[in-house]
Protein backbone atom coordinates (compact mmCIF):
# COMPACT_ATOMS: atom_id res chain seq x y z
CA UNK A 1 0.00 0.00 0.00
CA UNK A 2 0.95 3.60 -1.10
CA UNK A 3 0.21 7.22 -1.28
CA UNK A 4 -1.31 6.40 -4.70
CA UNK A 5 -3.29 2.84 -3.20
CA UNK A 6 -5.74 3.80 -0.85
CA UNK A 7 -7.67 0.63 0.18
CA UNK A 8 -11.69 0.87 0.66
CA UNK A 9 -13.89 -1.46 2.54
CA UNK A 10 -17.86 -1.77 1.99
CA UNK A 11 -19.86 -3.37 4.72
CA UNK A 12 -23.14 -3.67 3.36
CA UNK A 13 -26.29 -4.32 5.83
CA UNK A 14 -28.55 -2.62 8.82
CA UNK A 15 -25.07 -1.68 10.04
CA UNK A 16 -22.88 -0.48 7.56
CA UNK A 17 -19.46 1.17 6.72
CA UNK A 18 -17.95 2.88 3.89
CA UNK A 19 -14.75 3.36 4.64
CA UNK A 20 -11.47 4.07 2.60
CA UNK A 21 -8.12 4.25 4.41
CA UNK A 22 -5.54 6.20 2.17
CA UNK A 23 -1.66 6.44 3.13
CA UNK A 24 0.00 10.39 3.87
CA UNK A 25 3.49 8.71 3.68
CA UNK A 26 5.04 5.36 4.57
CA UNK A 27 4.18 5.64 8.14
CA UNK A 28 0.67 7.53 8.31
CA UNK A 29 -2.85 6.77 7.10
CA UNK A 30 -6.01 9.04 6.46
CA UNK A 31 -9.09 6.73 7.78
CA UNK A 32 -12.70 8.59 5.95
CA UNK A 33 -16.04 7.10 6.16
CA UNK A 34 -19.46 6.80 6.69
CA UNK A 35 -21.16 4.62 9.51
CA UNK A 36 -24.79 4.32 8.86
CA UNK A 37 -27.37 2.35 11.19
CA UNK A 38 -30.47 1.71 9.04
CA UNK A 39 -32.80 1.81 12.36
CA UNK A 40 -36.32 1.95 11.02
CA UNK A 41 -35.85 -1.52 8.83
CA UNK A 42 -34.05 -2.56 11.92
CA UNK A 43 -37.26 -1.63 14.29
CA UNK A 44 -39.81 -2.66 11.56
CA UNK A 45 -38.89 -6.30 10.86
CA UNK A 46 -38.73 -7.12 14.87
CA UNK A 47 -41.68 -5.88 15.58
CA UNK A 48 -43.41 -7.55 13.58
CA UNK A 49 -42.00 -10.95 15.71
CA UNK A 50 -43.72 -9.22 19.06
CA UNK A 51 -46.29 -12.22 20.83
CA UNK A 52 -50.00 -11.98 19.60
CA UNK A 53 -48.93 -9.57 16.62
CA UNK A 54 -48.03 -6.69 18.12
CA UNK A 55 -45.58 -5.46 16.24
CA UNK A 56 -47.74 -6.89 13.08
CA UNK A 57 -49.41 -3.45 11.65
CA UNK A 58 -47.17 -1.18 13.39
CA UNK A 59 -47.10 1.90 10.99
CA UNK A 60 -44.54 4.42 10.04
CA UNK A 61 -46.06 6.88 11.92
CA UNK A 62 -45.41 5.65 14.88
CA UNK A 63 -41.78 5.74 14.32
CA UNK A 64 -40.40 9.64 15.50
CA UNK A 65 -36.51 10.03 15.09
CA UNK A 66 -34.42 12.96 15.81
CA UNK A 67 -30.54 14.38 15.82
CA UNK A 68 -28.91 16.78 18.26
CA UNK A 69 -25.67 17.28 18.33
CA UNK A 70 -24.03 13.97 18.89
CA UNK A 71 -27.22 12.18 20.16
CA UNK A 72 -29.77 10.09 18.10
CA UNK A 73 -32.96 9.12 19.76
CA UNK A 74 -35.18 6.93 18.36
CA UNK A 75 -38.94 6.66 19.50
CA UNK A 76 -41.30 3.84 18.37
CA UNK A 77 -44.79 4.42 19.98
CA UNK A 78 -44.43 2.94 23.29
CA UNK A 79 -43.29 0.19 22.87
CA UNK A 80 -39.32 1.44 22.80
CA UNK A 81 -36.98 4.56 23.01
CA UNK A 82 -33.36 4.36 21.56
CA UNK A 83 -30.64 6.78 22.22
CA UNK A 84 -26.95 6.48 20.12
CA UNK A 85 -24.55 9.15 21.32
CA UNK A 86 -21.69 9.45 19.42
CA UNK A 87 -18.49 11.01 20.92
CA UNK A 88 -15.40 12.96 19.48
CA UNK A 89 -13.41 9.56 20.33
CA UNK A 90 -15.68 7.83 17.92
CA UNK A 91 -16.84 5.58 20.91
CA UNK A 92 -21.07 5.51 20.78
CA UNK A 93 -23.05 4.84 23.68
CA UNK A 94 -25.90 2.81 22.84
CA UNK A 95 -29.19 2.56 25.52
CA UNK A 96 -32.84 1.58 25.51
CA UNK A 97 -35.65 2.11 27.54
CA UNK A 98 -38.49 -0.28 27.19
CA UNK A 99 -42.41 0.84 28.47
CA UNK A 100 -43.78 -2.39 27.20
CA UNK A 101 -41.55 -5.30 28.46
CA UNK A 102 -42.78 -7.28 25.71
CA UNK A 103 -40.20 -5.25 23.28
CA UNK A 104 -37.49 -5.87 25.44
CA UNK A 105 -35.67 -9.72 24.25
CA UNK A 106 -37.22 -8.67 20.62
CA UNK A 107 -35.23 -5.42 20.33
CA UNK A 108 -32.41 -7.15 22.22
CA UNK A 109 -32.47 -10.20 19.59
CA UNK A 110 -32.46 -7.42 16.71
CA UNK A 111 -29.67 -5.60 18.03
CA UNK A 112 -27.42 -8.95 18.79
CA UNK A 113 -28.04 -10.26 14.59
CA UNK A 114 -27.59 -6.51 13.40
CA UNK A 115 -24.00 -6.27 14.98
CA UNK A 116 -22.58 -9.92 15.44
CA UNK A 117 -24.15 -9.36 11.40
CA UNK A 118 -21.65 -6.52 11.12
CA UNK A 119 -19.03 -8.22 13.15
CA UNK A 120 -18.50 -10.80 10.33
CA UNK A 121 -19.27 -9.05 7.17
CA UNK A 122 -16.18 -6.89 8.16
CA UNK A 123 -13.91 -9.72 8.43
CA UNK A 124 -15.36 -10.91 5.58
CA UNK A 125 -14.42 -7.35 3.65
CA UNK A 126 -10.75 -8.72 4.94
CA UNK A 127 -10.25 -6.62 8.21
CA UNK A 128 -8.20 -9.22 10.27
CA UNK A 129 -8.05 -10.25 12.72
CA UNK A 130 -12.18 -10.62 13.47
CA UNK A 131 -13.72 -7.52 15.78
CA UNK A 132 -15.80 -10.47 17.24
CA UNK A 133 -14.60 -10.28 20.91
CA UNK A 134 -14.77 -6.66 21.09
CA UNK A 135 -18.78 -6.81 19.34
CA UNK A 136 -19.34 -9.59 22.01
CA UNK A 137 -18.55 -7.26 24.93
CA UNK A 138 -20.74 -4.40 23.45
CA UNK A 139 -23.38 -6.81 23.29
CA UNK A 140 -23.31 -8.55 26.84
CA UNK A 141 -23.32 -4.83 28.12
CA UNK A 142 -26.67 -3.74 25.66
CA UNK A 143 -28.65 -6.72 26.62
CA UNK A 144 -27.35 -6.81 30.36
CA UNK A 145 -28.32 -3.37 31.05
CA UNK A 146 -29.65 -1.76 27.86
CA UNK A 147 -26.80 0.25 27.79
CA UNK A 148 -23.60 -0.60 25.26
CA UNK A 149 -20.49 0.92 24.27
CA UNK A 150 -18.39 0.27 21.74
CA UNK A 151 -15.61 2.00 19.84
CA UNK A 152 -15.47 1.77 16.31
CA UNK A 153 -12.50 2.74 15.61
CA UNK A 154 -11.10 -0.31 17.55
CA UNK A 155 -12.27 -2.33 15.15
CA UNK A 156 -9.59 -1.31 13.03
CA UNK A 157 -6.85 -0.60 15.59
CA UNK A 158 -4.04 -3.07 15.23
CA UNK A 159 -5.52 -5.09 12.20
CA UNK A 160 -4.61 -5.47 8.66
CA UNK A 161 -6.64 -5.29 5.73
CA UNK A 162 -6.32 -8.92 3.20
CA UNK A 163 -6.90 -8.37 -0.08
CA UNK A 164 -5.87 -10.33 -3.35
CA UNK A 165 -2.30 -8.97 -3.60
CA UNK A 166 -1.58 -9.51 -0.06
CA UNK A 167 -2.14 -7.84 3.33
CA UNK A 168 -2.11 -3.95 3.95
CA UNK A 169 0.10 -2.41 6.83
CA UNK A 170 -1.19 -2.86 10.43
CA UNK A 171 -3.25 0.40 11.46
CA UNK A 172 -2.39 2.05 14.73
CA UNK A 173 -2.79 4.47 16.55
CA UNK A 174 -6.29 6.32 15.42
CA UNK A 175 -7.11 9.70 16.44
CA UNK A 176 -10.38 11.14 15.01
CA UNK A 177 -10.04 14.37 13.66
CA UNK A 178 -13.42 14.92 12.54
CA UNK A 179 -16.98 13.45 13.28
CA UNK A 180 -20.31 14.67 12.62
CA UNK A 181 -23.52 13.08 13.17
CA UNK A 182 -26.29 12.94 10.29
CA UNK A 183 -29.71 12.00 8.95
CA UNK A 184 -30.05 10.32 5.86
CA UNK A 185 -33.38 10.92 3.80
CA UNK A 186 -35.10 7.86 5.68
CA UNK A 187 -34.55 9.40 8.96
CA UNK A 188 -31.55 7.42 9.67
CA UNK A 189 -28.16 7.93 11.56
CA UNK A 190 -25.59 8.80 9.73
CA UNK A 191 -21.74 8.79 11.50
CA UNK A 192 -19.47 10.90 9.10
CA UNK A 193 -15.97 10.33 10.49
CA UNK A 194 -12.44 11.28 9.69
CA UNK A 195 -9.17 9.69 11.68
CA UNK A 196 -5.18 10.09 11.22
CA UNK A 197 -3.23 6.68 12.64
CA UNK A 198 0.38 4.55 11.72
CA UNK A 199 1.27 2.21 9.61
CA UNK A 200 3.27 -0.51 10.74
CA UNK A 201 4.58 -3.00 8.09
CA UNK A 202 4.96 -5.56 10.96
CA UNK A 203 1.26 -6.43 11.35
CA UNK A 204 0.24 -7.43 14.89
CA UNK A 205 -1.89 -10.89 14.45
């Protein structure tokens, strides 16, 4: 990898990253992307799993998202409230609140597919080695005590990218320069992020 061969990952899914990682020089790399959480498809297809159907005609209008600053909350009638907050570390704190019990293991079952989801589909894009154990932890927190945290940029920290020509330099070191939350047209969150961190040609597996 060079200054002229920046590498770019795609995570498709309810979760997903578009990221591209482009070197300054032979020990520095420019980390840009886009973390978007598709949470209305996410909310709409549990629901509709809630005992004696629910969930099963729940309608859009129901759903009430809004952005301020670096928090997210997301509102579905009363059966659930959501809150992402997204800090200039890049770590977001995730918590729930749950009026009708009922929603609770359903949006907990939703959240566990959605990220262990994300978990592999990045180490299928060839980020090694796997985020897993650090997703795991995130996870056991969120369904423990609806509140998770989980830094995203660790799931880079320390790993290499594989692609056909061989593996990339081990990243290091991230700083986030930039960050800015957003809403996408559907009402979405949106994490715009921008990080500096080393390159290490001796990649730490």
């Amino acid at each position: 990898m060079t200054a002229l061969e920046p590498i770019h990952v795609h995570v498709p899914g309810t979760l997903s990253l578009k990221v591209s990682l482009t070197p300054q020089s032979e020990s520095e790399v420019l980390v840009q992307g886009v973390l978007g959480y598709a949470m209305h498809a996410s909310i709409e297809g549990a629901l509709k799993f809630l005992p004696l159907g629910l969930g099963r005609n729940l309608s859009r209008g129901l759903i009430q998202s809004e952005l301020h600053g670096d928090t997210y909350r997301f509102k579905v009638g009363k059966f659930t409230s959501i809150e992402a907050e997204v800090n200039h570390f890049g770590v977001m704190v995730l918590k729930a609140h749950y009026p009708m019990p009922l929603a609770r293991p359903v949006a907990h079952g939703e959240t566990t597919r959605v990220f262990q989801n994300f978990a592999e589909a990045l180490y299928q894009q060839g980020v090694t080695p796997s985020g897993e154990a650090i997703i795991d932890h995130f996870l056991r927190g969120f369904c423990r005590k609806d509140r998770g945290e989980l830094d995203f940029l660790s799931l880079f920290e320390g790993r290499t990218i594989h692609r056909a020509e061989g593996p990339s330099p081990c990243v290091s070191d991230l700083r986030v320069q930039q960050l800015q939350l957003k809403q996408n047209a559907l009402k979405d969150l949106e994490v715009h992020f921008e990080a500096l961190g080393a390159l290490s040609f001796q990649a730490k597996l």
